[in-house]
PDB file of N, CA and C in Angstrom:
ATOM      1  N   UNK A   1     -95.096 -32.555  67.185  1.00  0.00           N
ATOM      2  CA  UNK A   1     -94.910 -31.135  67.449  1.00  0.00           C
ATOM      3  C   UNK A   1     -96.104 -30.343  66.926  1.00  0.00           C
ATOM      4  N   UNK A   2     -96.815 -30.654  65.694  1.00  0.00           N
ATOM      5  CA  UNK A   2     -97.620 -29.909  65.137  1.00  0.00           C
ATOM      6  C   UNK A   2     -98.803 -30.135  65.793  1.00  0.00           C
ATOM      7  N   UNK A   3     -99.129 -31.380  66.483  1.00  0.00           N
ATOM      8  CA  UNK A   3    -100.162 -31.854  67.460  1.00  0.00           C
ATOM      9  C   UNK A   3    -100.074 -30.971  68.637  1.00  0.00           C
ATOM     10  N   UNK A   4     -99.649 -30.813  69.121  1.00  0.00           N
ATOM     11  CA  UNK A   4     -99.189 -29.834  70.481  1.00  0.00           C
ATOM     12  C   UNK A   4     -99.398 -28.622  70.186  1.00  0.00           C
ATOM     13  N   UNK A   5     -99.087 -27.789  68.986  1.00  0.00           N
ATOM     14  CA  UNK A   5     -98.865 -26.968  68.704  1.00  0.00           C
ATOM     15  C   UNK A   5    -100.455 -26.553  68.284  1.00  0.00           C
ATOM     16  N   UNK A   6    -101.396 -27.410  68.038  1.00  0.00           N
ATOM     17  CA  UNK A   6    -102.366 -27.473  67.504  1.00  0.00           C
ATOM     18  C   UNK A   6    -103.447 -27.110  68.541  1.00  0.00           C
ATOM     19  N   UNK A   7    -103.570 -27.915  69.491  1.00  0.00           N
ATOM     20  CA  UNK A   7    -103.593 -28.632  70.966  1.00  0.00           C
ATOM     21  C   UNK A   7    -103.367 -27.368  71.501  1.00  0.00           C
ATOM     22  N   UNK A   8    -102.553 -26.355  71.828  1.00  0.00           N
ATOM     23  CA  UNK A   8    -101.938 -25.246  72.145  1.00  0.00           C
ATOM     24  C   UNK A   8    -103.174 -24.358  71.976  1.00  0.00           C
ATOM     25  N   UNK A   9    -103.271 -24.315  70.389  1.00  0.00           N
ATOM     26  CA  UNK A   9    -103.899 -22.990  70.038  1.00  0.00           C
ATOM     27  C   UNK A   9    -105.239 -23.314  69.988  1.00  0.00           C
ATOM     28  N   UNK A  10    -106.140 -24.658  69.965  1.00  0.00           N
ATOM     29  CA  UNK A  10    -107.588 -24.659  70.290  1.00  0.00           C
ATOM     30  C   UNK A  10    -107.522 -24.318  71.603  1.00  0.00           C
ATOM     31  N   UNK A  11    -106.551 -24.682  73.006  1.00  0.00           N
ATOM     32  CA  UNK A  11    -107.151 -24.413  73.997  1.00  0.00           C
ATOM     33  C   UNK A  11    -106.909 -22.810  74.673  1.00  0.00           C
ATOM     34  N   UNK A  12    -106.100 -22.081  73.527  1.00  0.00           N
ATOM     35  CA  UNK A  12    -106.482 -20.680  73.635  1.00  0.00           C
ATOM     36  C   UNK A  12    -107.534 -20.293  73.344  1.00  0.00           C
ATOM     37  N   UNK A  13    -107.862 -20.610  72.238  1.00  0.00           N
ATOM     38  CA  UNK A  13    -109.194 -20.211  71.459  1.00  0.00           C
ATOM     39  C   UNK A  13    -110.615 -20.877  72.938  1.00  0.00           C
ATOM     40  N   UNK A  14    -110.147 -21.928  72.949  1.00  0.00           N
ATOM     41  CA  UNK A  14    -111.294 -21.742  74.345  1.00  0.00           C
ATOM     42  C   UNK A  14    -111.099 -20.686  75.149  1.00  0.00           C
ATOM     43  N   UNK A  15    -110.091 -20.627  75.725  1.00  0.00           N
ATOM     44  CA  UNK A  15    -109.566 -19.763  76.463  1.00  0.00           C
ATOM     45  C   UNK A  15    -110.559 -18.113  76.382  1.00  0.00           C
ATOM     46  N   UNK A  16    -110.195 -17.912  75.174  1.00  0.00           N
ATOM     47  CA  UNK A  16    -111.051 -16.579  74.710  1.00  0.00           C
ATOM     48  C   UNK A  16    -112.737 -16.708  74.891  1.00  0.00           C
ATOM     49  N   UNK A  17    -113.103 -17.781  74.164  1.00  0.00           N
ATOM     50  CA  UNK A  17    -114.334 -17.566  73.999  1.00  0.00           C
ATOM     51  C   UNK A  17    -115.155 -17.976  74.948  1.00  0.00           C
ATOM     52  N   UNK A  18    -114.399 -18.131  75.925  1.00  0.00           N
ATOM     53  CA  UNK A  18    -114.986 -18.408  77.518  1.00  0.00           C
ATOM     54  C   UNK A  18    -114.675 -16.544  78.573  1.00  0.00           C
ATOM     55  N   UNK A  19    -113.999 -15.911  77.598  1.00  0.00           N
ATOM     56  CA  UNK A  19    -113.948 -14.426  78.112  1.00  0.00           C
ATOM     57  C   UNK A  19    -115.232 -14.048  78.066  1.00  0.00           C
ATOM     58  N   UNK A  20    -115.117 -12.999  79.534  1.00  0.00           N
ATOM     59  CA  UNK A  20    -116.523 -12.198  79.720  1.00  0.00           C
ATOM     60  C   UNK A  20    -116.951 -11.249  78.365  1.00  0.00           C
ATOM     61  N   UNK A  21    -116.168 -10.799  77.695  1.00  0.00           N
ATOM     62  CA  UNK A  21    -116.136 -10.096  76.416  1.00  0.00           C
ATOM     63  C   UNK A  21    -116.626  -8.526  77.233  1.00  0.00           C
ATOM     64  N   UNK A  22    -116.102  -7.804  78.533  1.00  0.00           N
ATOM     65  CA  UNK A  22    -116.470  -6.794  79.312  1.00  0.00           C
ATOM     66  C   UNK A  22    -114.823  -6.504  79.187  1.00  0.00           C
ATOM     67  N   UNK A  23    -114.499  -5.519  78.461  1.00  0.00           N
ATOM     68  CA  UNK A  23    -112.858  -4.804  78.136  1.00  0.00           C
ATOM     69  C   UNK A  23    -113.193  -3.368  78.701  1.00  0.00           C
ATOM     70  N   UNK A  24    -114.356  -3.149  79.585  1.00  0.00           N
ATOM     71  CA  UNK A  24    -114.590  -1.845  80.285  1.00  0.00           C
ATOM     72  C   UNK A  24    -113.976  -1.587  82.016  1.00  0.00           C
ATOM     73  N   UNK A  25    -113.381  -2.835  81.728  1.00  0.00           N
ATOM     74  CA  UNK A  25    -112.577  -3.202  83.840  1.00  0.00           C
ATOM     75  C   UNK A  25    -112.134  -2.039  83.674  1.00  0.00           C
ATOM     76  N   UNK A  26    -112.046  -1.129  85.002  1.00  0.00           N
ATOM     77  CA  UNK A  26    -111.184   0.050  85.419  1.00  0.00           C
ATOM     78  C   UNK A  26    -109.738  -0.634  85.500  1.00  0.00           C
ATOM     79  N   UNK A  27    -108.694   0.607  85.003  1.00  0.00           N
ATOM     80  CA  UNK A  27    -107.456  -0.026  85.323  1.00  0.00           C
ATOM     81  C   UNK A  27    -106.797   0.953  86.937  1.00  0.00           C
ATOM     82  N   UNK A  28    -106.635  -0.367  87.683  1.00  0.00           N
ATOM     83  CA  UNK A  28    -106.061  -0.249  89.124  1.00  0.00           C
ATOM     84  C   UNK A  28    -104.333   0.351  89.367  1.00  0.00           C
ATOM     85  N   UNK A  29    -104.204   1.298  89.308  1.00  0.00           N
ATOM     86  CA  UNK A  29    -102.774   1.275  89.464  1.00  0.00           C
ATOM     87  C   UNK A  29    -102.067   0.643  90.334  1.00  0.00           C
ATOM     88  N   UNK A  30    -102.361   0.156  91.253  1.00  0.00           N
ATOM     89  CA  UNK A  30    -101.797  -0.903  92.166  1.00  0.00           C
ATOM     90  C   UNK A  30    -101.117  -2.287  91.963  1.00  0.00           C
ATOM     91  N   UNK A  31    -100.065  -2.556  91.763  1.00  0.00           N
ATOM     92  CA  UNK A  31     -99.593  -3.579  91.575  1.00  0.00           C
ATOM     93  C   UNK A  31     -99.518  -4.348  90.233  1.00  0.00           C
ATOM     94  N   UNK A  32     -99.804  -3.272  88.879  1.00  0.00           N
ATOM     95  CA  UNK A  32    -100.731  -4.011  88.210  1.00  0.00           C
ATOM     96  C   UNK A  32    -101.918  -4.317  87.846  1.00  0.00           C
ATOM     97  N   UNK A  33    -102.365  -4.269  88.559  1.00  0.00           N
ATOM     98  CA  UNK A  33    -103.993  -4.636  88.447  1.00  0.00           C
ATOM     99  C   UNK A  33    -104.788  -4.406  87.761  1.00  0.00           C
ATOM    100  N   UNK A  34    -105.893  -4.831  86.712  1.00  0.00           N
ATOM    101  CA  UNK A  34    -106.664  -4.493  85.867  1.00  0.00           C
ATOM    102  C   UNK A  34    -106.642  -5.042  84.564  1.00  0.00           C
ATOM    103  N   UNK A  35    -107.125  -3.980  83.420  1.00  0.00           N
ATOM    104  CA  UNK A  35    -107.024  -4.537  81.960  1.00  0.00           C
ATOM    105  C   UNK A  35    -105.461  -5.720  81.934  1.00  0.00           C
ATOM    106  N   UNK A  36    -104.318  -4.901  82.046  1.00  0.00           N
ATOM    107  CA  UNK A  36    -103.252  -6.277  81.695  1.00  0.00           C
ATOM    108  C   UNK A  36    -103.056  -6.921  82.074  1.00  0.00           C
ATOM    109  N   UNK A  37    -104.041  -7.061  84.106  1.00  0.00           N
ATOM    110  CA  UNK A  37    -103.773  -8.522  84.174  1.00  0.00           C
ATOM    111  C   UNK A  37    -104.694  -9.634  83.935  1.00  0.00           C
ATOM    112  N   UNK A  38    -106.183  -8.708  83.365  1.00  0.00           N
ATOM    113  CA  UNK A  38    -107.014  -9.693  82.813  1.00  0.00           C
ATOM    114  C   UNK A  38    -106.841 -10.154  81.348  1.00  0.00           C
ATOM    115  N   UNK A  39    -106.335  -9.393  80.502  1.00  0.00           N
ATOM    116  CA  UNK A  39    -105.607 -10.426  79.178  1.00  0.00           C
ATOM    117  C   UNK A  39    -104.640 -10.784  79.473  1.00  0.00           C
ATOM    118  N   UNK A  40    -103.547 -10.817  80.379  1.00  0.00           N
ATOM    119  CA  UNK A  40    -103.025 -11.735  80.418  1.00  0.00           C
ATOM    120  C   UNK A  40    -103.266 -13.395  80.972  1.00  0.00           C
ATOM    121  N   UNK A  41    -104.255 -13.193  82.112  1.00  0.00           N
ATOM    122  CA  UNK A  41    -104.979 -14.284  82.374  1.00  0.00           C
ATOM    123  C   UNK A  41    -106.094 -15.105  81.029  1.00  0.00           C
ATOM    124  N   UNK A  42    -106.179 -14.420  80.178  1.00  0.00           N
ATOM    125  CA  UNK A  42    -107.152 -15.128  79.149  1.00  0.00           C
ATOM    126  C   UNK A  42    -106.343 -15.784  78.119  1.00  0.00           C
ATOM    127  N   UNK A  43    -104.760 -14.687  77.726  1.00  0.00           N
ATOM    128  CA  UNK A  43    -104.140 -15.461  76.744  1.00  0.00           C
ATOM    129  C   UNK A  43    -103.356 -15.650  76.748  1.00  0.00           C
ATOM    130  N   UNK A  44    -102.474 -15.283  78.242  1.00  0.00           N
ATOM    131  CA  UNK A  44    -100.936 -15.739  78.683  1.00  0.00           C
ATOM    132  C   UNK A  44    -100.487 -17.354  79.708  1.00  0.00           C
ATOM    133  N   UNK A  45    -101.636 -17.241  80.550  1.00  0.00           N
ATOM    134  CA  UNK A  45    -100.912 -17.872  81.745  1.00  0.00           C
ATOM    135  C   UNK A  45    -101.063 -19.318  81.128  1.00  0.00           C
ATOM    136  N   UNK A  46    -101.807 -20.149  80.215  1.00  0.00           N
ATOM    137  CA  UNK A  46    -101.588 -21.152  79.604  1.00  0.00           C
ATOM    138  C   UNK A  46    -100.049 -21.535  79.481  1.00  0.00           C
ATOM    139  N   UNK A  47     -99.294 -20.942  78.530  1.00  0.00           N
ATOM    140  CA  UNK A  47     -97.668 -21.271  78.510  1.00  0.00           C
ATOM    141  C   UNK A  47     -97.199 -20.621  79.719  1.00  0.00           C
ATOM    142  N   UNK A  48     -97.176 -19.319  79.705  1.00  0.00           N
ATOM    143  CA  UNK A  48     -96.468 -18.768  80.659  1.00  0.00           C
ATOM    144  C   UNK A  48     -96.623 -19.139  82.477  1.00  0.00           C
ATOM    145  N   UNK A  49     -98.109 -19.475  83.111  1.00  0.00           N
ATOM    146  CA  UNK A  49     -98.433 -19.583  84.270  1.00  0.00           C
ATOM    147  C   UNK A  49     -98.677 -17.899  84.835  1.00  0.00           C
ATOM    148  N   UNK A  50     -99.840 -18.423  85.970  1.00  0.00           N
ATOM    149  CA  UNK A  50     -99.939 -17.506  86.796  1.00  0.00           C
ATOM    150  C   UNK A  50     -99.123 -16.478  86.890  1.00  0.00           C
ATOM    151  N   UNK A  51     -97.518 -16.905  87.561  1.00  0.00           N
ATOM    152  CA  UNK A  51     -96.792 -16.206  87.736  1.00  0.00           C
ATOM    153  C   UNK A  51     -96.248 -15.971  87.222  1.00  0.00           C
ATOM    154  N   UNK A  52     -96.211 -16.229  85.515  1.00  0.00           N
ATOM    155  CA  UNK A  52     -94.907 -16.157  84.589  1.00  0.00           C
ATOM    156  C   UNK A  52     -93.963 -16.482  84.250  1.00  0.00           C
ATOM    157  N   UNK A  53     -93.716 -17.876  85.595  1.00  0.00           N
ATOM    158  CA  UNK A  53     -92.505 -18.887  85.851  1.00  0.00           C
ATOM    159  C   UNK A  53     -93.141 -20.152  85.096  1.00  0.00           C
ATOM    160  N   UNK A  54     -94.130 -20.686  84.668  1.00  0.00           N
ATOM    161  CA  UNK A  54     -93.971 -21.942  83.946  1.00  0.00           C
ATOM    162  C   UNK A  54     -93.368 -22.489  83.201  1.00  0.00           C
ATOM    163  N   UNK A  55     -93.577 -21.979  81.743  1.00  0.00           N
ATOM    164  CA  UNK A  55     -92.595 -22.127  80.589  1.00  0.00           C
ATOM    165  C   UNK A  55     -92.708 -23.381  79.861  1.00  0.00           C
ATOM    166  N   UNK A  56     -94.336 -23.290  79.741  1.00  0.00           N
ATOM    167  CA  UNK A  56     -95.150 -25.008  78.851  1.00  0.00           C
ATOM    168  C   UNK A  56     -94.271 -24.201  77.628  1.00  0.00           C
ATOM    169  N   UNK A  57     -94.449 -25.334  76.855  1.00  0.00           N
ATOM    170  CA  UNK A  57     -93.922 -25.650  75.816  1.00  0.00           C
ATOM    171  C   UNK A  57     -92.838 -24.487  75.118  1.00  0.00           C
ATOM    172  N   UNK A  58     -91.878 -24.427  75.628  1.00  0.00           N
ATOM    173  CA  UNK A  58     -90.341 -23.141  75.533  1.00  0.00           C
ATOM    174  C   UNK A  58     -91.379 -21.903  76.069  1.00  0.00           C
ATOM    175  N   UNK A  59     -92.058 -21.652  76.719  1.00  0.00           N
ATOM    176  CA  UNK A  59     -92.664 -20.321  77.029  1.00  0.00           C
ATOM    177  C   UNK A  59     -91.421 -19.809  78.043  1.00  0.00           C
ATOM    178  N   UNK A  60     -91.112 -19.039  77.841  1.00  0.00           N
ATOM    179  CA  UNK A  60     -90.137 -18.376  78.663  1.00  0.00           C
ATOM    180  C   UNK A  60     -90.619 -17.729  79.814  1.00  0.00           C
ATOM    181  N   UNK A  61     -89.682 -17.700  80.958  1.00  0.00           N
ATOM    182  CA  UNK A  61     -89.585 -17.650  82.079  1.00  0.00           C
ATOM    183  C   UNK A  61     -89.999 -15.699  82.548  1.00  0.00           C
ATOM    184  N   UNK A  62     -90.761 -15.418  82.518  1.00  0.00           N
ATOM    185  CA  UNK A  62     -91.148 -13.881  82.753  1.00  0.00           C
ATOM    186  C   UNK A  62     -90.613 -12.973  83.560  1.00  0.00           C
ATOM    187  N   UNK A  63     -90.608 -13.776  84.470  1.00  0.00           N
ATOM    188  CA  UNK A  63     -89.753 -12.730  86.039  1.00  0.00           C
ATOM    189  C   UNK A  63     -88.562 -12.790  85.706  1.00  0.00           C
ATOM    190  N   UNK A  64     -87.340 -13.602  84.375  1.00  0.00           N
ATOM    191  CA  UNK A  64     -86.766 -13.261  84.565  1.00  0.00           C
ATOM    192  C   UNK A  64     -85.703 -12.398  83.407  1.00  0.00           C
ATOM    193  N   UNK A  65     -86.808 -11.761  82.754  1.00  0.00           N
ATOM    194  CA  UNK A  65     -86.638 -11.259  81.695  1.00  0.00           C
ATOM    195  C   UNK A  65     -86.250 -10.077  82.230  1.00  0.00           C
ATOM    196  N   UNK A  66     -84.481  -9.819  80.681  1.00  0.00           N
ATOM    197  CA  UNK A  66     -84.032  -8.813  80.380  1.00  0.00           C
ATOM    198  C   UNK A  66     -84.479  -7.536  79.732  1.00  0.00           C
ATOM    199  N   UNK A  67     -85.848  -7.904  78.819  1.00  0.00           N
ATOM    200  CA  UNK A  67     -85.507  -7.050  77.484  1.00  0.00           C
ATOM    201  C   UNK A  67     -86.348  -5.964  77.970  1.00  0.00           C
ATOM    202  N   UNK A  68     -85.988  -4.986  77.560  1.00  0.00           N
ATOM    203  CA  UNK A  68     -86.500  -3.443  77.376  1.00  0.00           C
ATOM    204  C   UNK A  68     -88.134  -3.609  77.315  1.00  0.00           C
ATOM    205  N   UNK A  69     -89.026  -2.833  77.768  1.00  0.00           N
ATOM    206  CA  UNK A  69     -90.197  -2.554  77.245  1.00  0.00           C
ATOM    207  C   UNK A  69     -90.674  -2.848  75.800  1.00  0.00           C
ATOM    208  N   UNK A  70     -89.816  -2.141  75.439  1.00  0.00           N
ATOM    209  CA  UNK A  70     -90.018  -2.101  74.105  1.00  0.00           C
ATOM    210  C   UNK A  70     -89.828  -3.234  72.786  1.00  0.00           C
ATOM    211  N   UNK A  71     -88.650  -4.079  73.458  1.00  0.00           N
ATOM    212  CA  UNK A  71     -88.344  -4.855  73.444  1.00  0.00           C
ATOM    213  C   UNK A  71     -89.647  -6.266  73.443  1.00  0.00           C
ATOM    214  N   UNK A  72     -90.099  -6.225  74.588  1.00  0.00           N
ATOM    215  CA  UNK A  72     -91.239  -6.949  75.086  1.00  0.00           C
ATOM    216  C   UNK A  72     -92.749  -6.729  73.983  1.00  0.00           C
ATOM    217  N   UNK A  73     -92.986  -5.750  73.796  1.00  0.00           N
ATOM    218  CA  UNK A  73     -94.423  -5.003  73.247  1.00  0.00           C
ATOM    219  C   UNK A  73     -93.582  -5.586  71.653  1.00  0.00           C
ATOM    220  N   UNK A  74     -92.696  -5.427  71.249  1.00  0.00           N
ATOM    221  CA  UNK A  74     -92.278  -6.461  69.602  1.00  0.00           C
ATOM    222  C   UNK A  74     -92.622  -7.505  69.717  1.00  0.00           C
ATOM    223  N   UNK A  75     -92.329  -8.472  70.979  1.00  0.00           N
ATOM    224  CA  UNK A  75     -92.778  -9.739  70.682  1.00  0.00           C
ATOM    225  C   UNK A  75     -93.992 -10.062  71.067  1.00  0.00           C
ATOM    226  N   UNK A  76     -94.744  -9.719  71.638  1.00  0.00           N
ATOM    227  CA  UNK A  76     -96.425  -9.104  72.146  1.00  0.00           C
ATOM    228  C   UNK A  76     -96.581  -9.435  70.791  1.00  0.00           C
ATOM    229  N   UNK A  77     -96.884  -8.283  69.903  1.00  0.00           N
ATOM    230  CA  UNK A  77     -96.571  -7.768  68.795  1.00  0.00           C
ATOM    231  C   UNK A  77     -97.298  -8.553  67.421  1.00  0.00           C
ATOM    232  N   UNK A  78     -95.362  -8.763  67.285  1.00  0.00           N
ATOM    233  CA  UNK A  78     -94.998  -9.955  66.239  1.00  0.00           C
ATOM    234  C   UNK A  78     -95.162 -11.544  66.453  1.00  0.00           C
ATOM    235  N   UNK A  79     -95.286 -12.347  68.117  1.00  0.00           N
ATOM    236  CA  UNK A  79     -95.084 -13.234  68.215  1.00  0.00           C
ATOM    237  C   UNK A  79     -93.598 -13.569  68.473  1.00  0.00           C
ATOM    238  N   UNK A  80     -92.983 -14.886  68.457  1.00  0.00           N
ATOM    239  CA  UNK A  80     -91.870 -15.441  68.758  1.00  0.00           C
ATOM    240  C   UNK A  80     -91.739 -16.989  67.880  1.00  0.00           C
ATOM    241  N   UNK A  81     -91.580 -16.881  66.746  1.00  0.00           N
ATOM    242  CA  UNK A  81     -91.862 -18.355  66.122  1.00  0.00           C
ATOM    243  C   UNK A  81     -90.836 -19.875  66.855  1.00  0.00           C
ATOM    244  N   UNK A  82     -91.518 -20.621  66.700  1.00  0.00           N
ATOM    245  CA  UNK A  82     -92.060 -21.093  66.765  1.00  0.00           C
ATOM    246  C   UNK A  82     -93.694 -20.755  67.197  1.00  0.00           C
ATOM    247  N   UNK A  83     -93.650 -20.834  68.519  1.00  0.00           N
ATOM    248  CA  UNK A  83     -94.306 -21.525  69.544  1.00  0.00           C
ATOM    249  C   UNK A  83     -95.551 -20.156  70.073  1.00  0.00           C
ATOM    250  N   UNK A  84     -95.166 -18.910  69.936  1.00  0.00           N
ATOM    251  CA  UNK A  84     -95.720 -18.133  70.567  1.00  0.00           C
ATOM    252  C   UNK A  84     -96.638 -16.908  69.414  1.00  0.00           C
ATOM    253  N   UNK A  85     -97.508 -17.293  69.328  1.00  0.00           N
ATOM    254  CA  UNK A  85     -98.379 -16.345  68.324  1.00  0.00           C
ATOM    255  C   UNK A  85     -98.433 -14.884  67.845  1.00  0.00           C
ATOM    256  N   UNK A  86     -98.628 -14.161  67.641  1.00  0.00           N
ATOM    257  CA  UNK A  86     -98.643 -12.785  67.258  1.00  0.00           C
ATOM    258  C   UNK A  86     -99.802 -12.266  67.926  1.00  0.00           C
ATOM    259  N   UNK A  87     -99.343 -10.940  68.539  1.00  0.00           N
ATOM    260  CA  UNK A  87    -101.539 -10.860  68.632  1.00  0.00           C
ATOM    261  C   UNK A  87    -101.597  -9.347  68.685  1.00  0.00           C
ATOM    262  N   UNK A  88    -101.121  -8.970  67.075  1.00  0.00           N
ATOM    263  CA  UNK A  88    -101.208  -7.656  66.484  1.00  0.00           C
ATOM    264  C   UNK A  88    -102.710  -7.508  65.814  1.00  0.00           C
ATOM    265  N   UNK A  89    -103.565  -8.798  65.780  1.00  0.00           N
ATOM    266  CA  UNK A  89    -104.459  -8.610  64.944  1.00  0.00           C
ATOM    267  C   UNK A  89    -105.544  -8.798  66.216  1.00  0.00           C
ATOM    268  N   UNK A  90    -105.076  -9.399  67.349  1.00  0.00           N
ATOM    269  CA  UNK A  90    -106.169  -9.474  68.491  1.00  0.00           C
ATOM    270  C   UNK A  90    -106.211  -8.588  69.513  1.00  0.00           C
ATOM    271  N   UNK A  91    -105.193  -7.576  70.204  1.00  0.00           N
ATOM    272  CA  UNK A  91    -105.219  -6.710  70.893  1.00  0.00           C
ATOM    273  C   UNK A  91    -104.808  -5.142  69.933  1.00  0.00           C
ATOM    274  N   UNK A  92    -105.274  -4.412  70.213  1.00  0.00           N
ATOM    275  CA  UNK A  92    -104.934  -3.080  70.228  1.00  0.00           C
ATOM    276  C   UNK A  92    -103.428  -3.135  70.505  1.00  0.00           C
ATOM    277  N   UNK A  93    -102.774  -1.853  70.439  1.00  0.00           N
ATOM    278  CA  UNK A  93    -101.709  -1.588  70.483  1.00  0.00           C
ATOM    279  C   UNK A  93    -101.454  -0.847  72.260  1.00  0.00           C
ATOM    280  N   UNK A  94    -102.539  -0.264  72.715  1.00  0.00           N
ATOM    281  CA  UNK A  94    -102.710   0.406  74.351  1.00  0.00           C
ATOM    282  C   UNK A  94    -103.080  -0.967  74.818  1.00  0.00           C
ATOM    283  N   UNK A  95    -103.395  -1.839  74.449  1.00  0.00           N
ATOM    284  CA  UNK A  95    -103.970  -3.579  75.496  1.00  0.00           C
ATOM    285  C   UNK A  95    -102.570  -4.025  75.442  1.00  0.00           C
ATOM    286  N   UNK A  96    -101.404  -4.141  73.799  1.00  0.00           N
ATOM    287  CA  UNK A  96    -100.442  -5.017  74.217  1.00  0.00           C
ATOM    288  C   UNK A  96     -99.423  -3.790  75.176  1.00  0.00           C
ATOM    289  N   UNK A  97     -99.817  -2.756  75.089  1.00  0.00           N
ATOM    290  CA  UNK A  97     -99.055  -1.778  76.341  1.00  0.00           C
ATOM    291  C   UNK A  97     -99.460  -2.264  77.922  1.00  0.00           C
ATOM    292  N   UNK A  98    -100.781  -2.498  78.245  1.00  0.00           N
ATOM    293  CA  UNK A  98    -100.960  -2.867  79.287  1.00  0.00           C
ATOM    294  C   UNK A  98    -100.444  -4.459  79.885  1.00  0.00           C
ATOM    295  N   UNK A  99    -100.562  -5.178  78.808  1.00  0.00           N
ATOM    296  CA  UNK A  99    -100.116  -6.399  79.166  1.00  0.00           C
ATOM    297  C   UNK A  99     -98.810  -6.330  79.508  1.00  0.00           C
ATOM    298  N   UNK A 100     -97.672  -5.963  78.742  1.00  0.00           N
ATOM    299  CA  UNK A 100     -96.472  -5.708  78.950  1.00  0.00           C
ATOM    300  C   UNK A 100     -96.185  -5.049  80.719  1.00  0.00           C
ATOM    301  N   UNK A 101     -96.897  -4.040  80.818  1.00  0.00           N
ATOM    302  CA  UNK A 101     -96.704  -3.316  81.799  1.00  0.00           C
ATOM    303  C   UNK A 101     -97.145  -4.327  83.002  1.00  0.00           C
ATOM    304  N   UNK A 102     -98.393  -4.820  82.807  1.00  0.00           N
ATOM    305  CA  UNK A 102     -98.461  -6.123  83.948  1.00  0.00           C
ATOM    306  C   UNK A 102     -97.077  -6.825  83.852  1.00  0.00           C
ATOM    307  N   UNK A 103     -96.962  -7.875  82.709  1.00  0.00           N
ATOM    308  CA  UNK A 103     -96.181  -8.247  82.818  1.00  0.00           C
ATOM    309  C   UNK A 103     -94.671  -7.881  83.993  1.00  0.00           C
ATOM    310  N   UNK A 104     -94.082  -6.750  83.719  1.00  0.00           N
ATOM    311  CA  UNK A 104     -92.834  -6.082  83.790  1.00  0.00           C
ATOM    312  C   UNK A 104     -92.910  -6.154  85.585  1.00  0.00           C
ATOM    313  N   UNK A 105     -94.314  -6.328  86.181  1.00  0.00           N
ATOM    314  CA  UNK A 105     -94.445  -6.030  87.892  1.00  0.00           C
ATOM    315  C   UNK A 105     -94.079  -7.559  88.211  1.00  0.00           C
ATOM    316  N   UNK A 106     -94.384  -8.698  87.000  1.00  0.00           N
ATOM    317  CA  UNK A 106     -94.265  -9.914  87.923  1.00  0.00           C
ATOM    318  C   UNK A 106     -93.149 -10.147  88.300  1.00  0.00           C
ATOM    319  N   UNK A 107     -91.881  -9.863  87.905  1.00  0.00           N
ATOM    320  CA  UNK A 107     -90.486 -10.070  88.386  1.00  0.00           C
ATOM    321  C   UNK A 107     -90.534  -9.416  89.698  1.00  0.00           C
ATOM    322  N   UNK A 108     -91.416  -8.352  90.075  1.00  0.00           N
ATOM    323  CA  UNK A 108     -91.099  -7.558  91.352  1.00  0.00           C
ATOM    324  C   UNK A 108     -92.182  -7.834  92.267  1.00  0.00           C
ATOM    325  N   UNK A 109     -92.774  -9.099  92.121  1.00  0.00           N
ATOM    326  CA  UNK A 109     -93.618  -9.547  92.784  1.00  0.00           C
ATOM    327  C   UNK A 109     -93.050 -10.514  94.152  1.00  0.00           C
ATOM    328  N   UNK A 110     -92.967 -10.825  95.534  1.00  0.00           N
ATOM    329  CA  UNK A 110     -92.970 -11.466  96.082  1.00  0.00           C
ATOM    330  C   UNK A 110     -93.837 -12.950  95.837  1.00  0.00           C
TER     331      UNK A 110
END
């Protein structure tokens, strides 16, 4: 478990440091589009997937989430222990707003 778990978080850390490090993208009101769906592509779709339906290692299922906004931006946030990190110390508090808000369109995505 701690191998995986390990395994997990170097290939985030690639993940990042293979980012353009350009956090100046215009945000698209369309569908989503923009800043939250490019961090979410750098530090979500690993567990979660593209669409938010994967669910590597207990990553929960996105489209088919209950919880409140607000709800969501806590565990952004704080993390989800085990398995799911915190990233109060890596995004801003308006980035884990945007991610969330991407997030919240993939359930209403075709």
């Amino acid at each position: 478990m701690m191998k995986a778990l390990l395994t997990i978080g170097l290939m985030a850390l690639l993940v990042l440091a293979c980012g353009s490090g350009d956090t100046a993208a215009p945000m698209n009101a369309d569908a989503g589009i923009g800043k939250g769906e490019q961090l979410f592509a750098m530090n979500c779709v690993l567990c979660h997937g593209k669409d938010g339906k994967l669910g590597f290692n207990g990553a929960k299922d996105l489209t088919a989430s209950t919880l409140t906004k607000a709800e969501m931006i806590a565990i952004v946030t704080n993390g989800k222990a085990p398995t799911m990190m915190p990233y109060k110390n890596m995004f801003t508090a308006k980035e884990i707003d945007t991610v969330v808000d991407y997030v919240r369109t993939l359930g209403k995505r075709k």
